[in-house]
Protein backbone atom coordinates (compact mmCIF):
# COMPACT_ATOMS: atom_id res chain seq x y z
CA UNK A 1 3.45 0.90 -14.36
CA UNK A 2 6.38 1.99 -16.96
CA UNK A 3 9.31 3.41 -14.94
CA UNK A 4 9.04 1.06 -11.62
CA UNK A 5 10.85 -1.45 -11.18
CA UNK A 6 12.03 -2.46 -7.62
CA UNK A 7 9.30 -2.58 -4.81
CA UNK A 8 9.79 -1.30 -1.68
CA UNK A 9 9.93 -2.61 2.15
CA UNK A 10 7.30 0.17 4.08
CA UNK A 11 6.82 0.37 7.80
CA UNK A 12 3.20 2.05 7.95
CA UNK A 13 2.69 4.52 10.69
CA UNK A 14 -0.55 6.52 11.64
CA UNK A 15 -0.56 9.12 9.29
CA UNK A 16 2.55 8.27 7.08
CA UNK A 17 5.06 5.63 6.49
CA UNK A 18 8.98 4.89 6.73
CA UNK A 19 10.97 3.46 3.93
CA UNK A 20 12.88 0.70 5.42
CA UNK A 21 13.96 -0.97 2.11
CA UNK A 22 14.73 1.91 -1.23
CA UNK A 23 11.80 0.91 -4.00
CA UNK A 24 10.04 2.67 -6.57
CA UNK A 25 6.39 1.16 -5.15
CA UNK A 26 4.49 -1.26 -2.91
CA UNK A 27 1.82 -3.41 -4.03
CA UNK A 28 -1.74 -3.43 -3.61
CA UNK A 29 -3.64 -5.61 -0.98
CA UNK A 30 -6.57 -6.25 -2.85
CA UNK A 31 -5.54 -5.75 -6.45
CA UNK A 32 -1.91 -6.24 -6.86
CA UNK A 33 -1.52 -3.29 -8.53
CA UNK A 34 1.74 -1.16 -8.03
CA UNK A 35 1.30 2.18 -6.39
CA UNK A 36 4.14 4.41 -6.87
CA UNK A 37 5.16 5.63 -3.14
CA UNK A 38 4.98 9.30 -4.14
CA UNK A 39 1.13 8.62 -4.56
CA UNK A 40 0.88 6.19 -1.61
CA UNK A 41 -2.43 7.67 0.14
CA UNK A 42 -4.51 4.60 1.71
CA UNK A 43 -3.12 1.87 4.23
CA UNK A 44 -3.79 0.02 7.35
CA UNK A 45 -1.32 0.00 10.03
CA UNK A 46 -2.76 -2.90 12.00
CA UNK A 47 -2.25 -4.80 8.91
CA UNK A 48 0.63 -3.67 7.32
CA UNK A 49 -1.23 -3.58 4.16
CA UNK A 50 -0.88 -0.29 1.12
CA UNK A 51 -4.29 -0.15 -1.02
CA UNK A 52 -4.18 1.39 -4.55
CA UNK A 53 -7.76 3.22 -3.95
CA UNK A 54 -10.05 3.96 -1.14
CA UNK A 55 -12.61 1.34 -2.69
CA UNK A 56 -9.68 -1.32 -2.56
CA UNK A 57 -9.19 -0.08 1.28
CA UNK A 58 -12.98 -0.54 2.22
CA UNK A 59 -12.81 -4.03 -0.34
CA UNK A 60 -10.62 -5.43 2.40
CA UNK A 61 -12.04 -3.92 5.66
CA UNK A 62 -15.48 -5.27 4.35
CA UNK A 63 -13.44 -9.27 4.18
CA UNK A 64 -12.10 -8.76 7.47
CA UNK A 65 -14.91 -7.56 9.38
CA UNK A 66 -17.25 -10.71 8.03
């Protein structure tokens, strides 16, 4: 994605998140792909993971429950 360059450290909370390190993203779990924070919807908070889609966040609940 043009226009981020630093990734940031998140803390993820039930029902939001806390910045702990200034970044312009976090990364996908299952794809890699960046996901700008201000359109940071899907993560798991007993994983600590951010996912880029709501496919990508079912992707990995799928691997974890098998």
């Amino acid at each position: 994605m043009k226009g981020f360059t630093k990734l940031a450290k998140v803390r993820y909370e039930a029902g939001n998140f806390e910045i702990l390190e200034a970044g312009d993203y976090v990364l996908c779990a299952v794809t890699g792909e960046k996901i700008p924070l201000a359109r940071l919807r899907y993560w798991s908070v007993e994983r600590q993971e951010a996912y880029a889609t709501p496919q990508a966040a079912m992707k990995r609940h799928q691997e974890v429950a098998t």
